[in-house]
C-alpha atoms as a PDB file:
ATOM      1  CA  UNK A   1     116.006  98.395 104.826  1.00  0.00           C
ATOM      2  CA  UNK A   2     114.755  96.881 107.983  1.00  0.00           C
ATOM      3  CA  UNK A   3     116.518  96.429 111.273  1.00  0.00           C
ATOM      4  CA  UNK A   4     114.573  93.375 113.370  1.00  0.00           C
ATOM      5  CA  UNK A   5     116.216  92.997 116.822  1.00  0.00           C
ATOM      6  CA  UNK A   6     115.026  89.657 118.596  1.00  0.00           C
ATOM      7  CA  UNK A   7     115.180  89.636 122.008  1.00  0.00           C
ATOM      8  CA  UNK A   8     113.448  87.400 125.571  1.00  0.00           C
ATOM      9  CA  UNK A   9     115.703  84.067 124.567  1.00  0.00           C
ATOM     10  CA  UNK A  10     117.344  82.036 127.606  1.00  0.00           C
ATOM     11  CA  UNK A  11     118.030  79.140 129.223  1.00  0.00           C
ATOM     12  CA  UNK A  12     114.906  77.759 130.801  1.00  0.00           C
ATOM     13  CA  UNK A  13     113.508  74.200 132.578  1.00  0.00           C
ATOM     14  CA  UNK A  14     111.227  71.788 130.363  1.00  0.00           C
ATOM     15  CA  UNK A  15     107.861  73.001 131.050  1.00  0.00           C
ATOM     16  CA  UNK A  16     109.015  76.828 131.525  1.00  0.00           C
ATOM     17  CA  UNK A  17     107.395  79.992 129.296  1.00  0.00           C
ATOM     18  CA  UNK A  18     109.092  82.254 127.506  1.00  0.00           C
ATOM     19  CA  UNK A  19     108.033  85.552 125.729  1.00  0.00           C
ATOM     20  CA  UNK A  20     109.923  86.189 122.484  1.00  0.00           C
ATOM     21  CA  UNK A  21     109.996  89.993 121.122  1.00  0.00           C
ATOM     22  CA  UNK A  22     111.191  91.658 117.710  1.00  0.00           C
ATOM     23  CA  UNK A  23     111.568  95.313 117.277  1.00  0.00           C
ATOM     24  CA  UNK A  24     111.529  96.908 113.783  1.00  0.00           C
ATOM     25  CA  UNK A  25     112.991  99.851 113.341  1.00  0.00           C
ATOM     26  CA  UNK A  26     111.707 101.334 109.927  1.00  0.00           C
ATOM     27  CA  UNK A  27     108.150 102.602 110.912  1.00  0.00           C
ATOM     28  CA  UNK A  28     107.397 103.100 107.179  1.00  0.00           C
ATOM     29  CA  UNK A  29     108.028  99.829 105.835  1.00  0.00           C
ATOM     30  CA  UNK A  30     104.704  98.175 104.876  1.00  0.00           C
ATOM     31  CA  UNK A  31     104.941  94.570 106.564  1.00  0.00           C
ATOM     32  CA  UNK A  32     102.165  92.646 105.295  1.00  0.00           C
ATOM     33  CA  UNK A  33     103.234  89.543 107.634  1.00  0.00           C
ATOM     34  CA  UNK A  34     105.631  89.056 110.576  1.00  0.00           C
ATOM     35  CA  UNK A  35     106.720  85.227 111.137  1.00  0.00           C
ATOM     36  CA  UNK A  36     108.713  83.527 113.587  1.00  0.00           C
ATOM     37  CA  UNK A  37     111.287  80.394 112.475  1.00  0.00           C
ATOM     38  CA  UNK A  38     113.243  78.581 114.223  1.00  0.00           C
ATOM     39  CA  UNK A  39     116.288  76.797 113.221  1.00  0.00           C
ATOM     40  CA  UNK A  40     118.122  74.087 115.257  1.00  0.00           C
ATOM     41  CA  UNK A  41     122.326  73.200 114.640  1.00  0.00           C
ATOM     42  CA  UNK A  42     121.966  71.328 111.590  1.00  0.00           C
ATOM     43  CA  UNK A  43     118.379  71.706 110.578  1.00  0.00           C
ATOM     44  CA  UNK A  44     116.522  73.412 108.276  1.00  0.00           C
ATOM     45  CA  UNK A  45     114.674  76.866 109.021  1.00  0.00           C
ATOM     46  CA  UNK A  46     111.336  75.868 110.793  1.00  0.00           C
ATOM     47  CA  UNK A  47     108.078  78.295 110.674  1.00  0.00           C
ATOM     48  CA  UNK A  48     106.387  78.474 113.979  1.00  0.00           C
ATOM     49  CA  UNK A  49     104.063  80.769 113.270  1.00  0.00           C
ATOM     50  CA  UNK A  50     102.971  83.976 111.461  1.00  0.00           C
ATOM     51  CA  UNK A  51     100.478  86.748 111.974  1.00  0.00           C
ATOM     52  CA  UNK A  52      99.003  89.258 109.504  1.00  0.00           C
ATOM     53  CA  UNK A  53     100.243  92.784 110.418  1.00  0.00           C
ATOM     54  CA  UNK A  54      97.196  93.971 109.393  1.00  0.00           C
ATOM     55  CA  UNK A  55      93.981  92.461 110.904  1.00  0.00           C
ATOM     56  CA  UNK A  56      96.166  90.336 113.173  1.00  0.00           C
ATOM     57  CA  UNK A  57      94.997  87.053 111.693  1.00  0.00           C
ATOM     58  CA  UNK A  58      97.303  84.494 113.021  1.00  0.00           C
ATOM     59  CA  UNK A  59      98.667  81.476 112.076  1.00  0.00           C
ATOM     60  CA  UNK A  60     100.713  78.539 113.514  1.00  0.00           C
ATOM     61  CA  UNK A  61     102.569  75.264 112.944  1.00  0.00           C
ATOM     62  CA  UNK A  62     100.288  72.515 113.673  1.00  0.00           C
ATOM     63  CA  UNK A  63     103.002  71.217 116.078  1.00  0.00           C
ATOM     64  CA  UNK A  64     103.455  73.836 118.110  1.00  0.00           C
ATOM     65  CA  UNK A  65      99.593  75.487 117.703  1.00  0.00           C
ATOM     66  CA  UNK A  66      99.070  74.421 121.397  1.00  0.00           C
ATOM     67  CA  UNK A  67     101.919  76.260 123.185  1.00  0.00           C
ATOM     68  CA  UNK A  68     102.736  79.283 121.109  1.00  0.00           C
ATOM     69  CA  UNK A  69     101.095  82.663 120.280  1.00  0.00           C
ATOM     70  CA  UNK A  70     101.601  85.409 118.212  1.00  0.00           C
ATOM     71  CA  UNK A  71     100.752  88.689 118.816  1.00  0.00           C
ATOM     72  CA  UNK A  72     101.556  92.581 117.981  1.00  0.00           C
ATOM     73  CA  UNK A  73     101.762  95.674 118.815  1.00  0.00           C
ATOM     74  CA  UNK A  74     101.331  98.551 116.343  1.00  0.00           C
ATOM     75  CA  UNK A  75     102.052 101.064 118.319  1.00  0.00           C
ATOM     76  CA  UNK A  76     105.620  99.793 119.281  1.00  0.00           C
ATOM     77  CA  UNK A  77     106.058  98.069 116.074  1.00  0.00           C
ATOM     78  CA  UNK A  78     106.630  95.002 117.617  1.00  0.00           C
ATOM     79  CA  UNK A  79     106.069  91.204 117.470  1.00  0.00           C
ATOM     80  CA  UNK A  80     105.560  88.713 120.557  1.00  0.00           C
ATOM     81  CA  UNK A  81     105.975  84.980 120.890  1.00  0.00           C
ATOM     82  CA  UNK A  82     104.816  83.371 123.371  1.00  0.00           C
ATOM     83  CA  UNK A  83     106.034  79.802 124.573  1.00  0.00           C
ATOM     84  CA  UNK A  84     104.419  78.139 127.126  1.00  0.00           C
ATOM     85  CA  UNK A  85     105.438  74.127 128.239  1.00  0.00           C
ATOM     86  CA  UNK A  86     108.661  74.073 126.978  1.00  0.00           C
ATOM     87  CA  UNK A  87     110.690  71.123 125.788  1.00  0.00           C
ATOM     88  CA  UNK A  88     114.317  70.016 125.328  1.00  0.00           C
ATOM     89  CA  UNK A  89     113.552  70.199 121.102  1.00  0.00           C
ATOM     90  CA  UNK A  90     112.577  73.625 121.221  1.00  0.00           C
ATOM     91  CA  UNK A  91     116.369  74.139 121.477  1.00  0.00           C
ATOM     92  CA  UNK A  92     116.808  76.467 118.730  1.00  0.00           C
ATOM     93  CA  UNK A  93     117.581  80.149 117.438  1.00  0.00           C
ATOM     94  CA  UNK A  94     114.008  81.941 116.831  1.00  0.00           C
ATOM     95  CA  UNK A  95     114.020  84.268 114.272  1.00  0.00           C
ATOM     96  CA  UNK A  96     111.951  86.963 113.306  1.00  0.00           C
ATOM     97  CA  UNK A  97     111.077  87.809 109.557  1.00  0.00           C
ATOM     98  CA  UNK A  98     109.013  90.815 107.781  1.00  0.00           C
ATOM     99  CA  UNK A  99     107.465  90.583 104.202  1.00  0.00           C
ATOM    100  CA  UNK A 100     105.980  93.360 102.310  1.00  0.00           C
ATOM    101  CA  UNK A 101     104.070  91.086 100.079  1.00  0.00           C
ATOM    102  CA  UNK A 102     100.385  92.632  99.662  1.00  0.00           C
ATOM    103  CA  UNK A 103      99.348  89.512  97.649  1.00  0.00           C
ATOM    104  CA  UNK A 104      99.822  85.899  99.136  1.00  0.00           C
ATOM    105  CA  UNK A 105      98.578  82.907  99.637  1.00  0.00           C
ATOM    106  CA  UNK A 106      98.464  81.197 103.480  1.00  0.00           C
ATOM    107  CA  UNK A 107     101.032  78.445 102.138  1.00  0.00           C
ATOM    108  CA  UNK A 108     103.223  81.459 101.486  1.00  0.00           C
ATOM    109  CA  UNK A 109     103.503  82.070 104.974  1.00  0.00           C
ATOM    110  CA  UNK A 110     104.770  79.609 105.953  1.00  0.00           C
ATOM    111  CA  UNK A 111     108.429  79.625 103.474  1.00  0.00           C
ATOM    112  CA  UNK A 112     111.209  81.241 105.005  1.00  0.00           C
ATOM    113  CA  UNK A 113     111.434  82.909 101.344  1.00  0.00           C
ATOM    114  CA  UNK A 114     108.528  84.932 101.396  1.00  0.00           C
ATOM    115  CA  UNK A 115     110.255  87.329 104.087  1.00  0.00           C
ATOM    116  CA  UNK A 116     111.928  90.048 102.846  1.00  0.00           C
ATOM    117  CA  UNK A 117     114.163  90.999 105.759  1.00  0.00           C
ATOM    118  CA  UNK A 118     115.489  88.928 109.164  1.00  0.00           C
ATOM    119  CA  UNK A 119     116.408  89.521 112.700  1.00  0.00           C
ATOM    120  CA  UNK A 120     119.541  88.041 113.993  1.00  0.00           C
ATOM    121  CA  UNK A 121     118.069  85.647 116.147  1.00  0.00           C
ATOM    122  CA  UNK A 122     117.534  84.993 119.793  1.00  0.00           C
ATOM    123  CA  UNK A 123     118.942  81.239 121.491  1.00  0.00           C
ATOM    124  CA  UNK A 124     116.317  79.423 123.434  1.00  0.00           C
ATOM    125  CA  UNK A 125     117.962  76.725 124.965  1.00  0.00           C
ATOM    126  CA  UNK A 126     115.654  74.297 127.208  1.00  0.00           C
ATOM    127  CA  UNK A 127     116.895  71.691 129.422  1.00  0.00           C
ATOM    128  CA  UNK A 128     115.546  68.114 130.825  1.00  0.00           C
END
């Protein structure tokens, strides 16, 4: 089992940055990938992006590809996401999610069913 704590979610201004982070507790878990979804009231899951735990590779949601990066830390076994120009439909919980698949295809990254384990999710809530 994996614990994933989300945390750096607020209220902010359009055009305001924020810095998501997700813990993992279980240092021996093998996480092939770490992602980051987002899911508004009513709405489907939504991948924003995903990086390879391994060589780092990342990858992003063509939408958002200009405002967000990923990044992690090994060391602290931690993922970052960070937001930069904000808007009023990035209203959403972020998640984080870990998968363990060794063997996967990019398109695989991107479904909220690859990941094997989730984080509660932080509220980023952005205002006109």
């Amino acid at each position: 089992q994996v614990h994933l704590v989300e945390s750096g979610g607020g209220l902010v201004q359009a055009g305001d940055s924020l810095r998501l982070s997700c813990a993992a507790s279980e240092l021996t878990f093998d996480k092939s990938v770490m992602g980051w979804f987002r899911q508004a009231p009513g709405k489907d899951r939504e991948f924003v992006a995903g990086i390879s735990w391994r060589d780092s590779r990342a990858y992003y949601i063509d939408s958002m590809k200009d405002r967000v990066t990923i990044s992690r830390d090994k060391a602290n076994n931690t993922t970052y996401l960070q937001m930069n120009n904000l808007r009023p439909e990035d209203t959403a919980v972020y998640l984080c999610g870990a998968a363990s698949k060794t063997h996967y295809t990019v398109e695989e990254i991107y479904k909220a069913r690859f990941y094997d384990f989730w984080g509660q999710g932080t509220q980023v809530t952005v205002s006109p």
